[in-house]
Protein backbone atom coordinates (compact mmCIF):
# COMPACT_ATOMS: atom_id res chain seq x y z
CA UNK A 1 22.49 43.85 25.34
CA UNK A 2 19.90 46.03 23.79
CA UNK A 3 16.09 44.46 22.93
CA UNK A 4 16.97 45.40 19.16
CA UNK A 5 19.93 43.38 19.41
CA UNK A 6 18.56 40.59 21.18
CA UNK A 7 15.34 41.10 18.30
CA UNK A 8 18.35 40.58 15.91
CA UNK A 9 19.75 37.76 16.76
CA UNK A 10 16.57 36.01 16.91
CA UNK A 11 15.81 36.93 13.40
CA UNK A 12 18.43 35.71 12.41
CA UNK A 13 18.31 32.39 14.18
CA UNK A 14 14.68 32.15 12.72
CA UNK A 15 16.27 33.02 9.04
CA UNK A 16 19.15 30.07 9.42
CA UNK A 17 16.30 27.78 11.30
CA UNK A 18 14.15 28.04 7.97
CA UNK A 19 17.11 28.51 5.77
CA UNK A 20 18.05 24.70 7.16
CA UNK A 21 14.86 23.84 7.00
CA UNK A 22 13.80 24.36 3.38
CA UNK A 23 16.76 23.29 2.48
CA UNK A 24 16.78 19.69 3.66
CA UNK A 25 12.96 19.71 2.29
CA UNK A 26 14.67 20.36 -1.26
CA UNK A 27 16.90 17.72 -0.89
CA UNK A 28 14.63 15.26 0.43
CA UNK A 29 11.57 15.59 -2.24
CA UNK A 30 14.69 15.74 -5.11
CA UNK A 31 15.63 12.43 -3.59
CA UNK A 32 12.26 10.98 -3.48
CA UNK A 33 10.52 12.64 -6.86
CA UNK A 34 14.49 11.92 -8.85
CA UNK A 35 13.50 8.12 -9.14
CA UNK A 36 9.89 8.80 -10.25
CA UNK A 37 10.71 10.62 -12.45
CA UNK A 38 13.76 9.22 -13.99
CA UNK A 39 11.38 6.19 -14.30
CA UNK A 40 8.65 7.82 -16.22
CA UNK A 41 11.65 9.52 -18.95
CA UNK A 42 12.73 6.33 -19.65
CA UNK A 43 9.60 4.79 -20.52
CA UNK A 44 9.12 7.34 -22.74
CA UNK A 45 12.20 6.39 -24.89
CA UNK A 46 12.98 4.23 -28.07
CA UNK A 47 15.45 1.66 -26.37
CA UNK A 48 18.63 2.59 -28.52
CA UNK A 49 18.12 6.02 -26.24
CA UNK A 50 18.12 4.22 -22.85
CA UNK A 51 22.08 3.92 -23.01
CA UNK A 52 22.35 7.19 -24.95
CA UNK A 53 26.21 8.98 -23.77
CA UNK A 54 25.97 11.14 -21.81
CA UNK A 55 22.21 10.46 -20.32
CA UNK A 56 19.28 12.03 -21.69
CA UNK A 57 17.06 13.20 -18.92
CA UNK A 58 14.54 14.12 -21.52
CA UNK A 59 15.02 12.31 -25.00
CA UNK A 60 14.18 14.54 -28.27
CA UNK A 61 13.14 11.05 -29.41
CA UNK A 62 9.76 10.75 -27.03
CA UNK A 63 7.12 7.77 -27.96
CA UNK A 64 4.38 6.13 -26.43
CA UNK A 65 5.34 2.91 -28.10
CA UNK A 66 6.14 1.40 -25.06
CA UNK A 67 2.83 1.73 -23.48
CA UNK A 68 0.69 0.90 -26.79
CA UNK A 69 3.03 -2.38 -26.58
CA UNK A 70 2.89 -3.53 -23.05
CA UNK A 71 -0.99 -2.88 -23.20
CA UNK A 72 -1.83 -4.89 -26.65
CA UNK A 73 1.09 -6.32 -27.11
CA UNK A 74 2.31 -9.88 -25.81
CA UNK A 75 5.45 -11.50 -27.21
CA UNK A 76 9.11 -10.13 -25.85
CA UNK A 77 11.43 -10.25 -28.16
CA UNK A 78 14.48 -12.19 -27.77
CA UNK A 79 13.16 -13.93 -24.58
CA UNK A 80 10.33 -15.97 -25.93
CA UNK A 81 7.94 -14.82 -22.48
CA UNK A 82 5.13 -13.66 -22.98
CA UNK A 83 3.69 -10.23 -21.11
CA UNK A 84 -0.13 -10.59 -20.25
CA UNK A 85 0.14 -7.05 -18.30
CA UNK A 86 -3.33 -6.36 -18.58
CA UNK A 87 -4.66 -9.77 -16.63
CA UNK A 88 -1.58 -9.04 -14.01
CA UNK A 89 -3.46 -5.87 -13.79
CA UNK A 90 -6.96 -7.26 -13.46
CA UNK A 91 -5.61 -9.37 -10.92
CA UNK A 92 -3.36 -6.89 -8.57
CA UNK A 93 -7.11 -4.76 -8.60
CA UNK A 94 -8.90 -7.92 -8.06
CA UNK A 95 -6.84 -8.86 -5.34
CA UNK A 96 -6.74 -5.52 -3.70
CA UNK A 97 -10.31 -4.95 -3.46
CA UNK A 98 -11.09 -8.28 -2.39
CA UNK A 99 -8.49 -8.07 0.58
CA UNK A 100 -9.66 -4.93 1.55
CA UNK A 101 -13.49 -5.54 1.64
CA UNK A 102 -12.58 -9.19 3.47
CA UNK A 103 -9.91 -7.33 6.10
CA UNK A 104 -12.03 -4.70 7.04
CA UNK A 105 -14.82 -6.75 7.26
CA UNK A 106 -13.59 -9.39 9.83
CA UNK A 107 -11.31 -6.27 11.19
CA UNK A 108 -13.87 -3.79 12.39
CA UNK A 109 -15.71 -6.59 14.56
CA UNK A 110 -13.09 -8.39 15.78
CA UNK A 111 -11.71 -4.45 16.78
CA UNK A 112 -14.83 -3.59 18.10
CA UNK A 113 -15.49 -7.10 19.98
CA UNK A 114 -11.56 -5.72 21.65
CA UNK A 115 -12.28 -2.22 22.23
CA UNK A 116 -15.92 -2.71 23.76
CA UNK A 117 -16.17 -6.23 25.35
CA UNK A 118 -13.91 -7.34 28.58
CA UNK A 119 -13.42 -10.36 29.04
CA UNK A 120 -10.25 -12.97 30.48
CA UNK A 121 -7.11 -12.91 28.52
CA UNK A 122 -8.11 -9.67 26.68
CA UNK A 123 -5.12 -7.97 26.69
CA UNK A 124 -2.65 -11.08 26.37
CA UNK A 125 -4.59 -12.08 23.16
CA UNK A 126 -4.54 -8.67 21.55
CA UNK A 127 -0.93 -8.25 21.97
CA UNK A 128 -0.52 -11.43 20.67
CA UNK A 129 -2.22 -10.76 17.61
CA UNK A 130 -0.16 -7.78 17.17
CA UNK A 131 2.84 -10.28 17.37
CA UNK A 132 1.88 -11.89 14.72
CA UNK A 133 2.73 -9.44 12.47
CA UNK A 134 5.96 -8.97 13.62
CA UNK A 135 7.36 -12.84 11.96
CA UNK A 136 9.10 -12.63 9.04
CA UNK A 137 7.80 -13.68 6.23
CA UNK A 138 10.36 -16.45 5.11
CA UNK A 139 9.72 -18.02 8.50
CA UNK A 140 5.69 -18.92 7.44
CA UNK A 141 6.41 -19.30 3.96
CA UNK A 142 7.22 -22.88 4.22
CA UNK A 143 3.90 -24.05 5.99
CA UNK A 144 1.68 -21.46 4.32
CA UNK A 145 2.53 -23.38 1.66
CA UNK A 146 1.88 -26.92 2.76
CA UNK A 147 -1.45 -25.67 3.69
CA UNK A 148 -2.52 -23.86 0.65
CA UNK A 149 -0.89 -27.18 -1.04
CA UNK A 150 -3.20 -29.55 1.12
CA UNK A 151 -6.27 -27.85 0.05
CA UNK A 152 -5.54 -27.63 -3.54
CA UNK A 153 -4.83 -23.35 -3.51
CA UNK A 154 -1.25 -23.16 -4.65
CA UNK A 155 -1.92 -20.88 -8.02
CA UNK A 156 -5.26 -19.99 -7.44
CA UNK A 157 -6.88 -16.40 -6.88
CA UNK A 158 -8.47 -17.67 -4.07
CA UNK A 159 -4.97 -18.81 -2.21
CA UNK A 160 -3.45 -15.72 -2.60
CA UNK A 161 -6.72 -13.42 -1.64
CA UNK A 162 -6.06 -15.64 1.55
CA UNK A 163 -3.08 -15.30 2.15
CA UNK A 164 -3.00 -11.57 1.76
CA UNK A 165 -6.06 -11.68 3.85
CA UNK A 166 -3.71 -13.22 6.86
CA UNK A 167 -0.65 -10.60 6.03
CA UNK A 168 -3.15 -7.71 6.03
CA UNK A 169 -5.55 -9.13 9.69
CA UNK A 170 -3.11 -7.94 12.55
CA UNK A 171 -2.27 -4.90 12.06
CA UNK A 172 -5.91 -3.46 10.60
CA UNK A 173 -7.32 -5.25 13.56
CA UNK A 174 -4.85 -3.00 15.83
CA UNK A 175 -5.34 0.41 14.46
CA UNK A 176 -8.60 0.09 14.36
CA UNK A 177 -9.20 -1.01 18.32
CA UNK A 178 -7.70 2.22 18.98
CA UNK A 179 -10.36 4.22 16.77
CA UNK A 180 -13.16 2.48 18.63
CA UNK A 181 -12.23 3.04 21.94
CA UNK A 182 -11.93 6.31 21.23
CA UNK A 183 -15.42 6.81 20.27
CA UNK A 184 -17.55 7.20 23.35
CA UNK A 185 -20.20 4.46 24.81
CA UNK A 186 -22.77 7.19 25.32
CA UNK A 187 -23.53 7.79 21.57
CA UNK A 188 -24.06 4.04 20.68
CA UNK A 189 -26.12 3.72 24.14
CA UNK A 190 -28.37 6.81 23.15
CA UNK A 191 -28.92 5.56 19.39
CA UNK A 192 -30.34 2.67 20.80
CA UNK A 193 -32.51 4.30 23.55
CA UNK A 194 -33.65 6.12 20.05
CA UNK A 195 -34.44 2.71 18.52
CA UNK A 196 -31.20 1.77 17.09
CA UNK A 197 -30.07 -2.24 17.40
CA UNK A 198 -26.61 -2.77 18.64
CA UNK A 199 -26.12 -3.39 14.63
CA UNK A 200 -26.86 0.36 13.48
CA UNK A 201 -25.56 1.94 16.56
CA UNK A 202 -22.42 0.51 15.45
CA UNK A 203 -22.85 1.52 11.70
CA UNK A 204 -24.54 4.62 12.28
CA UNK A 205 -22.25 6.16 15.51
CA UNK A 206 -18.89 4.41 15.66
CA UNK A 207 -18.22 3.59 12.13
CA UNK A 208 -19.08 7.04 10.99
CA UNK A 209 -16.85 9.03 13.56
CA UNK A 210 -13.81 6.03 12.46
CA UNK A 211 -14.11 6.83 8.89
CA UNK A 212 -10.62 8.42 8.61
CA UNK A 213 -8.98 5.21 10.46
CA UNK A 214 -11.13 3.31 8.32
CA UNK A 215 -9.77 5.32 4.75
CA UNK A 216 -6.42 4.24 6.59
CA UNK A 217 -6.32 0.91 7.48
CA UNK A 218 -7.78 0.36 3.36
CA UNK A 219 -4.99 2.88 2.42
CA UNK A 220 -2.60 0.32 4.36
CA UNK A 221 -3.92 -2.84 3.20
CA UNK A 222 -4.62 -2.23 -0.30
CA UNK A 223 -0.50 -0.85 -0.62
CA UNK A 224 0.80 -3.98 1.30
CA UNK A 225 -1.18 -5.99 -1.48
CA UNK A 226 -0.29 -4.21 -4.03
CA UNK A 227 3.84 -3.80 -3.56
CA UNK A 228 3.36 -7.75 -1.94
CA UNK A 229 5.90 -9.94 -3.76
CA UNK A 230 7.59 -12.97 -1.91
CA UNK A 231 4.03 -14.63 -1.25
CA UNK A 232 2.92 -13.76 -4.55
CA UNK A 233 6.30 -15.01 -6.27
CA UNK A 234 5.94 -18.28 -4.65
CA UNK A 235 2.04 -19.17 -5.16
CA UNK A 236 1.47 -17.95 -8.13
CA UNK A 237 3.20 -20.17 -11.14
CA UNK A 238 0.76 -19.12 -14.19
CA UNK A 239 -0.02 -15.65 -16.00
CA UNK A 240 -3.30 -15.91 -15.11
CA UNK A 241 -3.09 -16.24 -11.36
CA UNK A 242 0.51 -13.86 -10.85
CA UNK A 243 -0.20 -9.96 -9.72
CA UNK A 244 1.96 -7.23 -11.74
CA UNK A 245 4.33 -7.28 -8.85
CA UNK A 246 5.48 -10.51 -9.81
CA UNK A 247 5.36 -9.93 -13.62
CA UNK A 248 7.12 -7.23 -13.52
CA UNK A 249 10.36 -9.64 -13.55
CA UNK A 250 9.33 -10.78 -16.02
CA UNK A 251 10.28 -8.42 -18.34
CA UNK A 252 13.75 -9.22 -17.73
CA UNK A 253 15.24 -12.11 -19.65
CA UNK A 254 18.61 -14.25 -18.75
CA UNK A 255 20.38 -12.15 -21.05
CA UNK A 256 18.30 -9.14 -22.07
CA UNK A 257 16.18 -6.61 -20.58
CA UNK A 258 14.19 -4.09 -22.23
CA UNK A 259 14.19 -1.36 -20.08
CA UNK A 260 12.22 1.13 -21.63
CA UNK A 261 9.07 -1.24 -21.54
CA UNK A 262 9.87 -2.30 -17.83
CA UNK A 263 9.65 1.43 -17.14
CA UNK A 264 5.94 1.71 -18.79
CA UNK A 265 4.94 -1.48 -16.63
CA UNK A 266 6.45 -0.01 -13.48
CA UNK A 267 5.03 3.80 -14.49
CA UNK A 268 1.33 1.79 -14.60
CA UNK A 269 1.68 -0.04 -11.67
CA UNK A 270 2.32 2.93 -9.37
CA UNK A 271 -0.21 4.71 -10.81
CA UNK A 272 -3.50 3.40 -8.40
CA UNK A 273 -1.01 3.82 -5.72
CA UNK A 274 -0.54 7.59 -6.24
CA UNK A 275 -3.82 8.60 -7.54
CA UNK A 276 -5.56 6.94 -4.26
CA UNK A 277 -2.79 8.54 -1.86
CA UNK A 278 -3.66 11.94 -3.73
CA UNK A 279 -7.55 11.65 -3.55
CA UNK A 280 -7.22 10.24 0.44
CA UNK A 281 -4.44 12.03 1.43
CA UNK A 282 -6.76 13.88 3.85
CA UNK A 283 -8.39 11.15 5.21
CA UNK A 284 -5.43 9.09 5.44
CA UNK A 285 -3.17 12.08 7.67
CA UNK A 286 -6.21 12.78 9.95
CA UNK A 287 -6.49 8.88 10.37
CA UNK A 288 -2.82 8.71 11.18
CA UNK A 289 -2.72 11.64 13.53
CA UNK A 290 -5.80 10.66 15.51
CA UNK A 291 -4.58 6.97 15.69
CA UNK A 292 -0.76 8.06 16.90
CA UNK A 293 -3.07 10.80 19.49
CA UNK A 294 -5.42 8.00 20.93
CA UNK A 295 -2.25 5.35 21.32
């Protein structure tokens, strides 16, 4: 066999490689971006155009109706429920921010206590916080509840920012021991030679160089609070205490759903998700790659 031929058949491996390649990458973002975008048409139609034969993709008949009505509107019709979207807004952001400012709080020292300090049982009580997060959630339900019950938290803010809290503690506490032990002992020990206390060497060395673990542990937590529904389902009983995950459902009726206005909801309620993911996407990949490196 000649070195041309043997430079052809390459090629053409390469060719079908990327051929296969691109190919599956097609059908994989249709799969993903179909749904998203199927979502967003139809809250852009009148309802009678929902059902329209055959589908409408994209409706002649486009409105923003549906988003004027979800916003400043709140009777359903036919249903008799009401749709306070804007406080189930307030309080998915609310509780997201809260959570995150709480979990990475008691995360980064209980991480850095882990990744810097030895002492007995280290390694047995990591792995057993790490275990934690591996229980389903119907098996806790039950006496989360008795104990938010026995201290008067069932439908409050401040039950549910706990509970999340709880959800969100294991794993943040994991990625970021991995972040910290990464970071060398050197740096914090020469910032405090320099006049650093153990307080800014850790704020000043390690937290800077864990930023992108940091923007990824948030990234985590704040999307398991915001898509969280069993928890939320189950402690939350009034408008003004239930997230927009939950109210979401309610926009469906025994007997009737109005689809076009459950689209608008759902189109809103993704949106802090994907604008964050776009703005952090850096942050969040390099936090990723450099946690999945140091493991």
């Amino acid at each position: 066999m000649t070195l041309l031929q043997s430079l052809d058949k390459r090629s053409v491996k390469r060719y079908g490689f990327n051929v296969l390649f691109y190919a599956n990458l097609v059908v994989l973002l249709t799969l993903t971006i179909l749904p998203l975008f199927w979502m967003i048409s139809t809250s852009l139609k009148p309802l009678e155009r929902v059902f329209a034969t055959p589908p409408e993709i994209i409706s002649s008949e486009m409105t923003l109706e549906n988003y004027y009505s979800i916003l400043f509107e709140s009777s359903q019709e036919l249903t008799g429920f009401t749709w306070p979207f804007t406080t189930w807004y307030a309080n998915s952001i609310l509780y997201a921010a809260t959570t995150i400012t709480i979990t990475l709080l008691v995360a980064t020292f209980s991480a850095y206590a882990f990744a810097r300090f030895p002492f007995p049982g280290r390694r047995l009580f990591f792995t057993f916080i790490l275990f934690m997060q591996l229980f389903p959630g119907a098996a806790i339900m039950i006496p989360m509840y008795n104990w938010l019950n026995t201290f008067g938290l069932v439908n409050t803010r401040l039950g549910l920012i706990l509970v999340y809290v709880m959800l969100s503690l294991p794993l943040a506490i994991w990625m970021l021991e991995g972040y910290f032990e990464a970071v060398p002992r050197d740096l914090e020990e020469s910032a405090m030679v320099d006049g650093c206390s153990p307080i800014g060497a850790i704020l000043r060395i390690t937290l800077r160089l864990s930023l992108p673990g940091l923007i990824a542990t948030a990234l985590y937590v704040f999307s398991g609070v915001w898509n969280e529904f069993m928890f939320s389902l189950i402690l939350s009983v009034s408008n003004e205490v239930r997230p927009v995950s939950v109210g979401l459902t309610y926009y469906r009726g025994e007997v009737y759903v109005h689809w076009s206005k459950l689209m608008a909801a759902a189109s809103l309620s993704t949106l802090p998700l994907i604008a964050i993911f776009i703005l952090l996407r850096r942050y969040f990949v390099k936090g990723m790659l450099e946690g999945a490196l140091k493991g």
